[in-house]
PDB file of N, CA and C in Angstrom:
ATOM      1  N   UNK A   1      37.217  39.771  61.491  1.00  0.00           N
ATOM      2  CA  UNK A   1      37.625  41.164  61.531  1.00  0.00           C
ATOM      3  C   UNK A   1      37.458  41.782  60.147  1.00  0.00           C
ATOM      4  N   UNK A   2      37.255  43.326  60.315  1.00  0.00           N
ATOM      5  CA  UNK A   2      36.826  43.812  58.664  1.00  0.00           C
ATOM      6  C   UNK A   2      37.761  44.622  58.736  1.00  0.00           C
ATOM      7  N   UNK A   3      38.240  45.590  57.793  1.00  0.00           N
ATOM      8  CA  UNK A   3      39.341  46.490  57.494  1.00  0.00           C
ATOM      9  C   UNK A   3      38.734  47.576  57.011  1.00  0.00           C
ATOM     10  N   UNK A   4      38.848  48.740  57.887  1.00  0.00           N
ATOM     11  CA  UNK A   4      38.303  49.704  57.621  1.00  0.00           C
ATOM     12  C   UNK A   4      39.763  50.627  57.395  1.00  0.00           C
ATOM     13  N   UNK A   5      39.067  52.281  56.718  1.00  0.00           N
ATOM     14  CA  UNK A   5      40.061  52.916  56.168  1.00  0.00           C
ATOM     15  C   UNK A   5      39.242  54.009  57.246  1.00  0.00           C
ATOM     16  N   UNK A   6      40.645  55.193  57.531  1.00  0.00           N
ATOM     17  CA  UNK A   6      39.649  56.073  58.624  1.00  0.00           C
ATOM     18  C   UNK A   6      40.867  56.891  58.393  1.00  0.00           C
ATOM     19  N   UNK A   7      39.948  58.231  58.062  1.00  0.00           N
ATOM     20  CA  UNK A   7      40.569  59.813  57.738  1.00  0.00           C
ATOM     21  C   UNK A   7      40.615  60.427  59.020  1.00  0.00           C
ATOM     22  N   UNK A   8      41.447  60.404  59.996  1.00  0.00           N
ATOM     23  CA  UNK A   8      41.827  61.729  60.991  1.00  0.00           C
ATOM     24  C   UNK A   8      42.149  62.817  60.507  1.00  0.00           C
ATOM     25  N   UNK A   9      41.606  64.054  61.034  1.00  0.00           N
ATOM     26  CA  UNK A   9      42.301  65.834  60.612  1.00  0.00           C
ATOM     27  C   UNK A   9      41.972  66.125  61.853  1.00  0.00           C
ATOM     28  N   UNK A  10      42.573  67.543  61.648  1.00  0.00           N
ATOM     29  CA  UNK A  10      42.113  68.780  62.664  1.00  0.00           C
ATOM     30  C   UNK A  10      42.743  69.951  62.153  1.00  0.00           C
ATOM     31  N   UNK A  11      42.479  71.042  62.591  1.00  0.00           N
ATOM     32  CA  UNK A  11      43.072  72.234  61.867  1.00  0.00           C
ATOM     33  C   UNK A  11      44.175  72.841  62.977  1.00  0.00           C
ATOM     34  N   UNK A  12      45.257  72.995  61.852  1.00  0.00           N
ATOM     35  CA  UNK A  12      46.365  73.080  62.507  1.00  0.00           C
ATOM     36  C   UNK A  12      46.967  74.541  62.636  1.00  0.00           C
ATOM     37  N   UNK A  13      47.711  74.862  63.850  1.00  0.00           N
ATOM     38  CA  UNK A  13      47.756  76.515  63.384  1.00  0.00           C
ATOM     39  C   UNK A  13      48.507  77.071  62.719  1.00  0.00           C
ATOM     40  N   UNK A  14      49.678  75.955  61.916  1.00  0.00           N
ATOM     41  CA  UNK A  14      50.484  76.223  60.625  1.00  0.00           C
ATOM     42  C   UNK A  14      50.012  75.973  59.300  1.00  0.00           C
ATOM     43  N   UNK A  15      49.369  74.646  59.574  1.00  0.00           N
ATOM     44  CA  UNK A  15      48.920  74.069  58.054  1.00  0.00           C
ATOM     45  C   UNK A  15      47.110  74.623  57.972  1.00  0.00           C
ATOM     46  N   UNK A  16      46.431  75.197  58.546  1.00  0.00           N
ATOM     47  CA  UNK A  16      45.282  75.121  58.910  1.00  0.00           C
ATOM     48  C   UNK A  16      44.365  74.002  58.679  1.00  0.00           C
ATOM     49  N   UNK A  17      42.633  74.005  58.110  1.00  0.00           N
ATOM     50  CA  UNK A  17      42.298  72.983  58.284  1.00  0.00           C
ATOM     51  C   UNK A  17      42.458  71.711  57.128  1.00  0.00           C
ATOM     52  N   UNK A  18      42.449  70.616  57.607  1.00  0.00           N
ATOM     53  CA  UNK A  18      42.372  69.480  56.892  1.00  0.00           C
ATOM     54  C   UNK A  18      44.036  68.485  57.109  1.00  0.00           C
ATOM     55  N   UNK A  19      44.564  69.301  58.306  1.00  0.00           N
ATOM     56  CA  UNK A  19      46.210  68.047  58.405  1.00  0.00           C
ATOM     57  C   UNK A  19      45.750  66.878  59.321  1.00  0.00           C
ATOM     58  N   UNK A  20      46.129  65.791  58.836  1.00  0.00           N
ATOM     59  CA  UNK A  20      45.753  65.023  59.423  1.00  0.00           C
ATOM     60  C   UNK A  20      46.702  63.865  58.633  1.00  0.00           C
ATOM     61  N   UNK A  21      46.038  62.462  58.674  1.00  0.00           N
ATOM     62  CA  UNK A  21      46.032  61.255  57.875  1.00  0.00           C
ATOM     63  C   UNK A  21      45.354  60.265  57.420  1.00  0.00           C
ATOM     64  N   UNK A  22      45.691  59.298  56.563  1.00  0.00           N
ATOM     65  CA  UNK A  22      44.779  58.031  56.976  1.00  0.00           C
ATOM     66  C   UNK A  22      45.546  57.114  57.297  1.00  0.00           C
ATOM     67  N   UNK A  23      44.283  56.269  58.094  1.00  0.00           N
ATOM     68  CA  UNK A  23      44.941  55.382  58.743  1.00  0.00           C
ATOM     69  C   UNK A  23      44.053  54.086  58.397  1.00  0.00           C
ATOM     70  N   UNK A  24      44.304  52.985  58.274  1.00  0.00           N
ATOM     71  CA  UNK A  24      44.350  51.451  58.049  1.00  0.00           C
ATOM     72  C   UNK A  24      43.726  50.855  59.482  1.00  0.00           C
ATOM     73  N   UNK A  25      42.810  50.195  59.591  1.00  0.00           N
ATOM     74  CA  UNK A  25      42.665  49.475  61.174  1.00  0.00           C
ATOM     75  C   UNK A  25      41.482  48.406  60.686  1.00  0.00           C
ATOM     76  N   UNK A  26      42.442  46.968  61.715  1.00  0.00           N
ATOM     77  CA  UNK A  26      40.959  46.051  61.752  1.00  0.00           C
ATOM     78  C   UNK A  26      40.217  46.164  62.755  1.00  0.00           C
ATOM     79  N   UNK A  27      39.033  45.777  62.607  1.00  0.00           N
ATOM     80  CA  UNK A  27      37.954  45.597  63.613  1.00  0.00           C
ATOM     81  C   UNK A  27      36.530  45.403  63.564  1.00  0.00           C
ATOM     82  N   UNK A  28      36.077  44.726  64.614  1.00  0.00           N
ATOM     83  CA  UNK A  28      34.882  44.508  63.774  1.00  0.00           C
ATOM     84  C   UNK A  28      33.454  44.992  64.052  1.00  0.00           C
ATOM     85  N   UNK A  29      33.599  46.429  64.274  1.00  0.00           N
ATOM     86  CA  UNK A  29      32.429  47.016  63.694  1.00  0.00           C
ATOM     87  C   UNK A  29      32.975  48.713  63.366  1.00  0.00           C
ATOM     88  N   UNK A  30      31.880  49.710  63.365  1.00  0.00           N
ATOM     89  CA  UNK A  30      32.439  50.751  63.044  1.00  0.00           C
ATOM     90  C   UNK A  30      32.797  51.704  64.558  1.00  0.00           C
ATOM     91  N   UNK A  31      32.131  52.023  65.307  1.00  0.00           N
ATOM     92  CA  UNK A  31      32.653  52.214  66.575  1.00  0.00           C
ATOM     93  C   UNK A  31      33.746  51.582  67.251  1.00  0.00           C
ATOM     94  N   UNK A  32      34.180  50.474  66.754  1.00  0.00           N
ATOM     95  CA  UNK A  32      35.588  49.860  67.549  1.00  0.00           C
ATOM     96  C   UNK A  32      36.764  50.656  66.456  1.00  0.00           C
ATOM     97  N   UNK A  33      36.391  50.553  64.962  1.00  0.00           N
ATOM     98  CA  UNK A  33      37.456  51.301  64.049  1.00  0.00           C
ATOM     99  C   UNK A  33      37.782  52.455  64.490  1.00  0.00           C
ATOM    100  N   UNK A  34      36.797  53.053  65.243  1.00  0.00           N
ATOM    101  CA  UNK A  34      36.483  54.864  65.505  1.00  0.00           C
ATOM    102  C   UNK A  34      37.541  54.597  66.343  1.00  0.00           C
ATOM    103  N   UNK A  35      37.551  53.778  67.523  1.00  0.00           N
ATOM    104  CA  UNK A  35      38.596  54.437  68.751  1.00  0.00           C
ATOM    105  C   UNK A  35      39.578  53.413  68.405  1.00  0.00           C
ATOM    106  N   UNK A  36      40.080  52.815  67.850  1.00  0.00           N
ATOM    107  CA  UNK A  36      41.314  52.071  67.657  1.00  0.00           C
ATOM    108  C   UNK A  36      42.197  53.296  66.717  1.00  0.00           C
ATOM    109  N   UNK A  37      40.961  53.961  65.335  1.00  0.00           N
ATOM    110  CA  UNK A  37      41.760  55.099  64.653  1.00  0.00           C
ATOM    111  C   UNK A  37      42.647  55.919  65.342  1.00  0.00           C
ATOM    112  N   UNK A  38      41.467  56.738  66.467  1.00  0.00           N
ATOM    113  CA  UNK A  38      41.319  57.715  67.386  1.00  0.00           C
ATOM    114  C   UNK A  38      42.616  57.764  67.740  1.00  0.00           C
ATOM    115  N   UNK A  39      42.807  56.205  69.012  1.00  0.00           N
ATOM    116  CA  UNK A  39      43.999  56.490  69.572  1.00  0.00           C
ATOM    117  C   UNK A  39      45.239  56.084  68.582  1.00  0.00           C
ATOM    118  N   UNK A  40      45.796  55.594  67.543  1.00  0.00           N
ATOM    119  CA  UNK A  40      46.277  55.373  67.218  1.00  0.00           C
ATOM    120  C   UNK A  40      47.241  56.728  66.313  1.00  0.00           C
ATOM    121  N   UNK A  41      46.378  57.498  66.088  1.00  0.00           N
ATOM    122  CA  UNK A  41      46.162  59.025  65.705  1.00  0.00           C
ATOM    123  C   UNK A  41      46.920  60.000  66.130  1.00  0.00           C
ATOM    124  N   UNK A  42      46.031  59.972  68.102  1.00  0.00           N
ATOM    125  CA  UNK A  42      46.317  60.662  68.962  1.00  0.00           C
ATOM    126  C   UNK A  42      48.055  60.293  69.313  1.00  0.00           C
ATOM    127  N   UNK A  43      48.338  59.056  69.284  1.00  0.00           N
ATOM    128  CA  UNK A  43      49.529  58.481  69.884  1.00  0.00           C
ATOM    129  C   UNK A  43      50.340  59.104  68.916  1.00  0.00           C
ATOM    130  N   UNK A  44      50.142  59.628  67.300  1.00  0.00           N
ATOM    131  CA  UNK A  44      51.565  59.588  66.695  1.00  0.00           C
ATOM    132  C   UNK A  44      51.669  61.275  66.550  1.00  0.00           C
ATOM    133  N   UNK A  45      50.912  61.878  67.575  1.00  0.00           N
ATOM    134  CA  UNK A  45      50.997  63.705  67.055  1.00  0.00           C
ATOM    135  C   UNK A  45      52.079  64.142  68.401  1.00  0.00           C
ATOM    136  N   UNK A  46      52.385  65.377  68.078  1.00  0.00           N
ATOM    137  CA  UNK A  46      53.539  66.148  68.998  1.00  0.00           C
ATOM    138  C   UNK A  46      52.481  66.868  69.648  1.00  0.00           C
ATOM    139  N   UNK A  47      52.934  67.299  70.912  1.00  0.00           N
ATOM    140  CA  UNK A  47      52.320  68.201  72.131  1.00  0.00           C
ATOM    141  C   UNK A  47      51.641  68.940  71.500  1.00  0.00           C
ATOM    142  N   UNK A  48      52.179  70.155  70.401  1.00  0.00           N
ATOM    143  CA  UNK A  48      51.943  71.014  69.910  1.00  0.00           C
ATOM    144  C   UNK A  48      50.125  70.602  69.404  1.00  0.00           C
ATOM    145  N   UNK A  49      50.118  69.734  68.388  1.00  0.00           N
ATOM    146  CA  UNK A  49      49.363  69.300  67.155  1.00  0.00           C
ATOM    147  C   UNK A  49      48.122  68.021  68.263  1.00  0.00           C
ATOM    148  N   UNK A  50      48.571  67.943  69.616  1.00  0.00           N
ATOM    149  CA  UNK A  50      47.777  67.384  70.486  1.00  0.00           C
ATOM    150  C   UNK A  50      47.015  68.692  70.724  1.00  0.00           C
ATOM    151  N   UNK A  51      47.394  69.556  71.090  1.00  0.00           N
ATOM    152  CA  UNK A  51      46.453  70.668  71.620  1.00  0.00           C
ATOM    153  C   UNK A  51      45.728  71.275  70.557  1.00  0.00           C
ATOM    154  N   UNK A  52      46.646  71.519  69.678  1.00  0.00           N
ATOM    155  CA  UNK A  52      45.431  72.048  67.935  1.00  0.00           C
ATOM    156  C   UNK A  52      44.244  71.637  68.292  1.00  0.00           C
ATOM    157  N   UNK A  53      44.559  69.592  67.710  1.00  0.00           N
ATOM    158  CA  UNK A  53      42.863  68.699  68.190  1.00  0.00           C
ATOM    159  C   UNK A  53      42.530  68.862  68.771  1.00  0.00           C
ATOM    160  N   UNK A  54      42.878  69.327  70.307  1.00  0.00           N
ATOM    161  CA  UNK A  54      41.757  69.434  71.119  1.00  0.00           C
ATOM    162  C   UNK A  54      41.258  70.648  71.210  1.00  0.00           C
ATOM    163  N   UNK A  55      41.984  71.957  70.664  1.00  0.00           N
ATOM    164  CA  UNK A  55      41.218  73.034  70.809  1.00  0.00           C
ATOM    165  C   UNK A  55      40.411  73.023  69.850  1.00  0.00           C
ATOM    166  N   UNK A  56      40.588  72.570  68.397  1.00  0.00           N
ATOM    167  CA  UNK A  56      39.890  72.919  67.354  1.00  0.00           C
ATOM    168  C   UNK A  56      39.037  71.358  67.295  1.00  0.00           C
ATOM    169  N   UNK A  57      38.781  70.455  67.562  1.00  0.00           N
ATOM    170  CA  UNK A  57      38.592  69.061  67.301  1.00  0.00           C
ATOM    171  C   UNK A  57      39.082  68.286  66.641  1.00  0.00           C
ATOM    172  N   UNK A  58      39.083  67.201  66.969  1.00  0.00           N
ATOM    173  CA  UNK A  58      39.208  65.766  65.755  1.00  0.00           C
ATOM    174  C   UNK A  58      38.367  65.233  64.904  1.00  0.00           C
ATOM    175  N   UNK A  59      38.332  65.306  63.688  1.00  0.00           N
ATOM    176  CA  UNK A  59      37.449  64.550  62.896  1.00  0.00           C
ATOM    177  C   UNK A  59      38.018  63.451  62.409  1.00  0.00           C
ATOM    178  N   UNK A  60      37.208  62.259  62.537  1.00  0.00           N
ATOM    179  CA  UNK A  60      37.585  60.952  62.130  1.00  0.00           C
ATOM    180  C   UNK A  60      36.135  60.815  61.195  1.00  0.00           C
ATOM    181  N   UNK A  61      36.979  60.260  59.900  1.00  0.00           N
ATOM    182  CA  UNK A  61      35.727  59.343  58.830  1.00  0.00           C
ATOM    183  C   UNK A  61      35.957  58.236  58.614  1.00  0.00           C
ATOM    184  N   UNK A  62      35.598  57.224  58.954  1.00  0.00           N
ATOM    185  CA  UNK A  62      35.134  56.089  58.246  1.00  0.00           C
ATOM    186  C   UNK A  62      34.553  54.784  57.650  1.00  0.00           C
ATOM    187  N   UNK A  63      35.169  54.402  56.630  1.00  0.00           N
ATOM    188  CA  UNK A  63      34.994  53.596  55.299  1.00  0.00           C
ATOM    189  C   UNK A  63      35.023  52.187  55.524  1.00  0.00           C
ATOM    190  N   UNK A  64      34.694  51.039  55.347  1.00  0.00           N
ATOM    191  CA  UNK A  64      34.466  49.992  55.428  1.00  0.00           C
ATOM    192  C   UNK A  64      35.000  49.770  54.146  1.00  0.00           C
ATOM    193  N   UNK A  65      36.373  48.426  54.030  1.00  0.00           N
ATOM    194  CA  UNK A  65      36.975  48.298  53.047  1.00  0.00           C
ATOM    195  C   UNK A  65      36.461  47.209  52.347  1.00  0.00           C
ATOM    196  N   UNK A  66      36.108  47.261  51.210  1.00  0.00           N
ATOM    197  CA  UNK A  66      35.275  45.872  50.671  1.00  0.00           C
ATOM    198  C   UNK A  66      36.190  45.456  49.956  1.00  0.00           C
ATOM    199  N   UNK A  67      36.631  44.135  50.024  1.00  0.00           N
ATOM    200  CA  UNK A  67      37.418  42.921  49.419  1.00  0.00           C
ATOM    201  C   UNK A  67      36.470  42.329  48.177  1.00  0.00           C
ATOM    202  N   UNK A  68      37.459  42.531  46.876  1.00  0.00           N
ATOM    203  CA  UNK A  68      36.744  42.069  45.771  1.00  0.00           C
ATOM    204  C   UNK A  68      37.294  40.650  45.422  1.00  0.00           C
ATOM    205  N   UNK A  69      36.309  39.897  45.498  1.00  0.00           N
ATOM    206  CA  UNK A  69      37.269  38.761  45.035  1.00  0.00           C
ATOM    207  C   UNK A  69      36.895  38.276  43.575  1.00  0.00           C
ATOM    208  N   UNK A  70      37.288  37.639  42.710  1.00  0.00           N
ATOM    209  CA  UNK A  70      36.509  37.670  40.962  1.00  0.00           C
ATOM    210  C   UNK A  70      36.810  35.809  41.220  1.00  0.00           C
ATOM    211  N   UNK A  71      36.019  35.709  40.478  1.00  0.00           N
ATOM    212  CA  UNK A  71      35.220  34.428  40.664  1.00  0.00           C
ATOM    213  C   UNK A  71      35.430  34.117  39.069  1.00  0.00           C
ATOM    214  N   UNK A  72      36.331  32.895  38.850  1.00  0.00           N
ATOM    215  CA  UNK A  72      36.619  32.463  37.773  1.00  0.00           C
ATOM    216  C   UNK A  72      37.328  31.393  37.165  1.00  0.00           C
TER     217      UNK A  72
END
């Protein structure tokens, strides 16, 4: 499993655009990170901030977390 980092937003009709979070998820490729983010996302918003995303969309980004290890 790899550890990816993944930016959810959507524009909100109080905060406008860019409220969102990040979120932490393993998995192992980038399409499984996408919908593990997704719902994980979707699960922690209120009715309200569910409908924002879906009227305005969801944007999810991401990042593939690279583990440094030093050799010494």
């Amino acid at each position: 499993m790899k550890t990816f980092v993944a930016r959810c937003s959507f524009t909100d009709r109080r905060q406008g655009p860019g409220t969102g979070r990040t979120i932490e998820v393993q998995a192992t490729s980038v399409p499984g990170a996408v919908g593990r983010a997704g719902r994980q996302f979707w699960a922690s918003l209120s009715r309200k901030e569910r409908w924002d995303a879906s009227h305005s969309g969801l944007n999810v980004t991401v990042i593939e977390r690279k583990e440094h290890h030093e050799v010494g």
